[in-house]
Protein backbone atom coordinates (compact mmCIF):
# COMPACT_ATOMS: atom_id res chain seq x y z
CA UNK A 1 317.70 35.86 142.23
CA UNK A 2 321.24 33.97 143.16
CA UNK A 3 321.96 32.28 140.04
CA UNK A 4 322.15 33.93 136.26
CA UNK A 5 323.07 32.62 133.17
CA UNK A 6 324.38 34.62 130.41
CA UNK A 7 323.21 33.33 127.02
CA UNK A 8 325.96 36.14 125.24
CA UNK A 9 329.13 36.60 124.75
CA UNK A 10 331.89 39.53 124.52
CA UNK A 11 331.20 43.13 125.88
CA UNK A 12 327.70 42.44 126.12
CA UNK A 13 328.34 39.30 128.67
CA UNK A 14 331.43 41.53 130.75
CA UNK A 15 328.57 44.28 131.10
CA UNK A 16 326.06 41.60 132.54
CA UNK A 17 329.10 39.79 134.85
CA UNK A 18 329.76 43.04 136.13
CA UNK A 19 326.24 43.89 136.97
CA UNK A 20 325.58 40.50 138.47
CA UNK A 21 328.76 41.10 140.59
CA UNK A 22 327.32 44.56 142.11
CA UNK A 23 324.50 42.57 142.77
CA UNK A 24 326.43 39.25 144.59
CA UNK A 25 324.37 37.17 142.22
CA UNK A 26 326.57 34.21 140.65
CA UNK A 27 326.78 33.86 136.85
CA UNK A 28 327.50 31.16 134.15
CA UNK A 29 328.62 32.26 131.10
CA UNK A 30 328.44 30.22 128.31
CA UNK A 31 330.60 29.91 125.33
CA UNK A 32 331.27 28.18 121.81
CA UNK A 33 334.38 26.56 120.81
CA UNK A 34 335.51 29.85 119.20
CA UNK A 35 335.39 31.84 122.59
CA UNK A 36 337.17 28.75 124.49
CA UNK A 37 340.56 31.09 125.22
CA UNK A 38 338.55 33.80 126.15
CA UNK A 39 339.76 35.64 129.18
CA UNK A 40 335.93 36.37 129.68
CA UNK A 41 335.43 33.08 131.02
CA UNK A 42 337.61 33.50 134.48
CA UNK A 43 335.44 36.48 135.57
CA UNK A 44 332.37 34.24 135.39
CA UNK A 45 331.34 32.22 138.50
CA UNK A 46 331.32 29.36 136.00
CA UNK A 47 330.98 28.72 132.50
CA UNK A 48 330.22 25.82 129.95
CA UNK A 49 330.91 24.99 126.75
CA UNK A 50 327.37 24.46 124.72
CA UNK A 51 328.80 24.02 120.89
CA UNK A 52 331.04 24.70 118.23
CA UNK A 53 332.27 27.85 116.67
CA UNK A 54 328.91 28.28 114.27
CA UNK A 55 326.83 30.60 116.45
CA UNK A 56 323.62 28.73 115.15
CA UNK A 57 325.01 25.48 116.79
CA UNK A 58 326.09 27.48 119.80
CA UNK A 59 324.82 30.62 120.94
CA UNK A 60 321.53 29.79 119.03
CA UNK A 61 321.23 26.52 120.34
CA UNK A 62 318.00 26.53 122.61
CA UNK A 63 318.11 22.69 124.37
CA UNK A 64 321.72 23.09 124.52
CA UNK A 65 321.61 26.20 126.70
CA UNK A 66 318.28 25.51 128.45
CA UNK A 67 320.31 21.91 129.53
CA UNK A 68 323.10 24.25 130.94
CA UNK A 69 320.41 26.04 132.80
CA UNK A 70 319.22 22.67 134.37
CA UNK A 71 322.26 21.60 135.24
CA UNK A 72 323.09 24.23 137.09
CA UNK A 73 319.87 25.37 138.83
CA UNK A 74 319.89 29.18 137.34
CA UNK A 75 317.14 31.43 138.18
CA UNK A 76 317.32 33.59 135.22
CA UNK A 77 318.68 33.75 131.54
CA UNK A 78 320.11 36.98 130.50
CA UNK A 79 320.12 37.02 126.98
CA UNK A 80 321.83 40.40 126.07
CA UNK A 81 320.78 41.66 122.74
CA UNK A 82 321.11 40.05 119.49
CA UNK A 83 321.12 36.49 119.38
CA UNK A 84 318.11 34.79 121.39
CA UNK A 85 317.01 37.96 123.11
CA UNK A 86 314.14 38.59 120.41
CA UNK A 87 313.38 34.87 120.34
CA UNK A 88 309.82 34.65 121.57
CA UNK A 89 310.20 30.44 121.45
CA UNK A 90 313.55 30.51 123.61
CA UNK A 91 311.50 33.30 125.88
CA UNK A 92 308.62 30.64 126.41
CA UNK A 93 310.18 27.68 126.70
CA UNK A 94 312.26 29.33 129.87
CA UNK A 95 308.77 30.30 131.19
CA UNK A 96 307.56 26.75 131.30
CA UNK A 97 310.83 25.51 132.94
CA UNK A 98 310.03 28.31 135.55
CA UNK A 99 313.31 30.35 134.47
CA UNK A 100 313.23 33.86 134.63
CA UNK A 101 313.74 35.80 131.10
CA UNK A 102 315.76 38.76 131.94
CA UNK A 103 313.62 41.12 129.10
CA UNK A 104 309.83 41.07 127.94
CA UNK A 105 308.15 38.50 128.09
CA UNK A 106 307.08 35.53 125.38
CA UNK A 107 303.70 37.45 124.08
CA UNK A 108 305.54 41.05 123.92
CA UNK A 109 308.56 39.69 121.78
CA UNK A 110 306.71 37.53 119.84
CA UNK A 111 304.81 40.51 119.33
CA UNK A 112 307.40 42.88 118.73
CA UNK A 113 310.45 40.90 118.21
CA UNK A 114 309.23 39.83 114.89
CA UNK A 115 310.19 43.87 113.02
CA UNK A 116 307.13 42.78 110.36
CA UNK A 117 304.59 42.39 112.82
CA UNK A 118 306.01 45.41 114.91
CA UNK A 119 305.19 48.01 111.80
CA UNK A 120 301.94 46.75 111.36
CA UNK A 121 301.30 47.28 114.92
CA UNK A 122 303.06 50.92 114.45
CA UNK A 123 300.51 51.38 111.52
CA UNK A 124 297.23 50.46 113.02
CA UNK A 125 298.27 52.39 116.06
CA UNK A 126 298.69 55.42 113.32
CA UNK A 127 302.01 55.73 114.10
CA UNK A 128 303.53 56.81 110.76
CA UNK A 129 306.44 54.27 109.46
CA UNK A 130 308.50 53.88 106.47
CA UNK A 131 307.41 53.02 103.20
CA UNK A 132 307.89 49.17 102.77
CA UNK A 133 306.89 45.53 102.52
CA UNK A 134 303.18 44.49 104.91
CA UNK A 135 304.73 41.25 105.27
CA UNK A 136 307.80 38.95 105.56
CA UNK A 137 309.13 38.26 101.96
CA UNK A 138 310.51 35.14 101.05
CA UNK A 139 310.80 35.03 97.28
CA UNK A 140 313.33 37.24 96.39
CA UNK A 141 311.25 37.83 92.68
CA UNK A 142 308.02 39.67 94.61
CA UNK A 143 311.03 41.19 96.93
CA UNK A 144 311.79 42.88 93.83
CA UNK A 145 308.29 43.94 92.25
CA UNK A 146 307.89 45.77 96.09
CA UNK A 147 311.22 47.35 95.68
CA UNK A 148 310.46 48.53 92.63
CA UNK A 149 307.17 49.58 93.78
CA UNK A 150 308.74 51.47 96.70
CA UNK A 151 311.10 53.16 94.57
CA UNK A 152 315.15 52.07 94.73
CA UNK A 153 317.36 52.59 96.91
CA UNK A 154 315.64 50.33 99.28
CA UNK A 155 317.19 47.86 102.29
CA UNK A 156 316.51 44.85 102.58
CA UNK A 157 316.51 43.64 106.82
CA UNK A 158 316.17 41.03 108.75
CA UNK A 159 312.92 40.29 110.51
CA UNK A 160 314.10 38.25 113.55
CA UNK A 161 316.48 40.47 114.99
CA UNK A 162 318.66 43.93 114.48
CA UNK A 163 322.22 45.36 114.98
CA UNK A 164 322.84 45.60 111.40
CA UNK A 165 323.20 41.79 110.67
CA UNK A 166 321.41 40.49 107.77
CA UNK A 167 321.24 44.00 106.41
CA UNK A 168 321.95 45.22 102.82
CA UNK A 169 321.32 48.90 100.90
CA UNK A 170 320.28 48.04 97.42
CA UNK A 171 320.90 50.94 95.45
CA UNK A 172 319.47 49.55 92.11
CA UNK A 173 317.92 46.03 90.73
CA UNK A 174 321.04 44.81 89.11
CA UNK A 175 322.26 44.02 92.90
CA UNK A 176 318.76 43.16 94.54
CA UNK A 177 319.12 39.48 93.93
CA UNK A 178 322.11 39.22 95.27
CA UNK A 179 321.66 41.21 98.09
CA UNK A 180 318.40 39.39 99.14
CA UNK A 181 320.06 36.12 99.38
CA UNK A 182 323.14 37.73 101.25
CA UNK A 183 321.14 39.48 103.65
CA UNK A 184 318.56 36.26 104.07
CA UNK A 185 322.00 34.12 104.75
CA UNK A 186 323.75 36.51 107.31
CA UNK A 187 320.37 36.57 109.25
CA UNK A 188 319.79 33.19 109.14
CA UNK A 189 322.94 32.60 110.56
CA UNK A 190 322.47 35.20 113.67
CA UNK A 191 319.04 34.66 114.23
CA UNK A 192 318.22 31.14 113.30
CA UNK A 193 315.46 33.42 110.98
CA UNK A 194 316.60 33.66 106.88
CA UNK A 195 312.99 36.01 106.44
CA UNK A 196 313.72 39.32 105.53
CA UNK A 197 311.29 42.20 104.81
CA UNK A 198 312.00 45.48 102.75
CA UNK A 199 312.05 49.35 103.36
CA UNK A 200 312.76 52.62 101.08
CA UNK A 201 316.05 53.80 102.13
CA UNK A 202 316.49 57.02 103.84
CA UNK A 203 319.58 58.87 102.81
CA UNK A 204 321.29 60.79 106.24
CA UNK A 205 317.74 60.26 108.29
CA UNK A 206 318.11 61.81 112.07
CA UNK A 207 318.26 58.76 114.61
CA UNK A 208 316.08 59.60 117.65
CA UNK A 209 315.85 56.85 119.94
CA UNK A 210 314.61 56.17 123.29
CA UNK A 211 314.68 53.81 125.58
CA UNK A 212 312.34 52.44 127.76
CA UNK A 213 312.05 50.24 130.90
CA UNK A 214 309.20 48.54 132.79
CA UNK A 215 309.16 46.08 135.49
CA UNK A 216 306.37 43.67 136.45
CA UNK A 217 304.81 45.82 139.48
CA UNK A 218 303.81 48.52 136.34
CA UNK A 219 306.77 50.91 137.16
CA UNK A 220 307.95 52.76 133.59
CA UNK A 221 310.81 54.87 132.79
CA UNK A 222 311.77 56.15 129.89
CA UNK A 223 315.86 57.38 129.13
């Protein structure tokens, strides 16, 4: 690989410049009219502007990014997290142009990258998961006849991505209308994806997380 673009911005893009560096592969970083002073930009081999400050117009925008990856003749998109790393339609569509997705690929995100379809795939591999809604919900009035049925506090997520955006605790139902459309909005706007689905909330749970990586030649390590 000699040519990357970075579809991200901020820490997560230095990380990936640096990396690239290491590696003496060239990058392209792009950015949005809000990250136009950035001092980000000069450590990048090259970088291009794809939209305005709305990240749904910017670091959303699939043909505008994709046309930056054309015009410069990358071999790979590194996506980060967050914004179009979960996106199994941004995933394919860099398959058919013959770009490499740095990540999984289009099947395993859509697969897992959607959080609704990844607990029913936890539950029918009798992996035991959180109380919550089987499905996406998109009417905020059966949102609340599951919370209720779940028992309150409950949060509401987003379903097309993570890092706490388009998240809200909803301690009662007084709030839970509100909340739903505030946490459908926020993930709208970082994922391009308003659907939300809902969960019982678990008051000071213990986080155990791990990590695992897998290339293409069926090597797997876990961290």
């Amino acid at each position: 690989m000699r040519k990357v673009l970075i579809a991200n911005r901020g820490e997560i893009a230095l990380r990936i410049i640096r990396a690239c560096k290491e590696l003496n592969i060239k990058t392209i970083l792009i950015y949005s009219e809000a990250d136009k002073g950035s001092k980000l930009l000069s450590l990048a081999d090259y970088s291009i502007n794809v939209g305005p400050s709305l990240s749904t117009l910017s670091y959303l925008n699939k043909e505008s990014i994709l046309s930056a990856c054309i015009l410069h003749n990358v071999d790979g998109v590194h996506p980060g997290y967050g914004f179009l790393s979960e996106n199994y339609y941004f995933s394919k569509l860099c398959e058919n142009l013959n770009i490499k997705f740095i990540g999984p690929n289009a099947e395993v995100i859509k697969l897992m990258g959607d959080k609704s379809s990844a607990r029913n795939v936890a539950i029918k591999a009798g992996v035991p998961v959180i109380p919550g809604s089987s499905s996406t919900v998109i009417n905020p009035y059966l949102g609340l006849e599951i919370a209720k049925r779940v028992g309150f506090p409950v949060i509401i997520k987003a379903n097309g991505g993570g890092g706490g955006k388009g998240m809200r605790l909803v301690l009662s139902k007084k709030t839970f209308f509100k909340d739903f459309y505030s946490a459908s909005n926020e993930a709208f706007k970082a994922f391009s994806d308003g659907r939300v689905y809902i969960e019982k909330y678990i008051k000071d749970p213990r986080h155990i997380e791990v990590q695992v990586i897998g290339d293409y030649k069926g090597n797997i390590v876990h961290l």
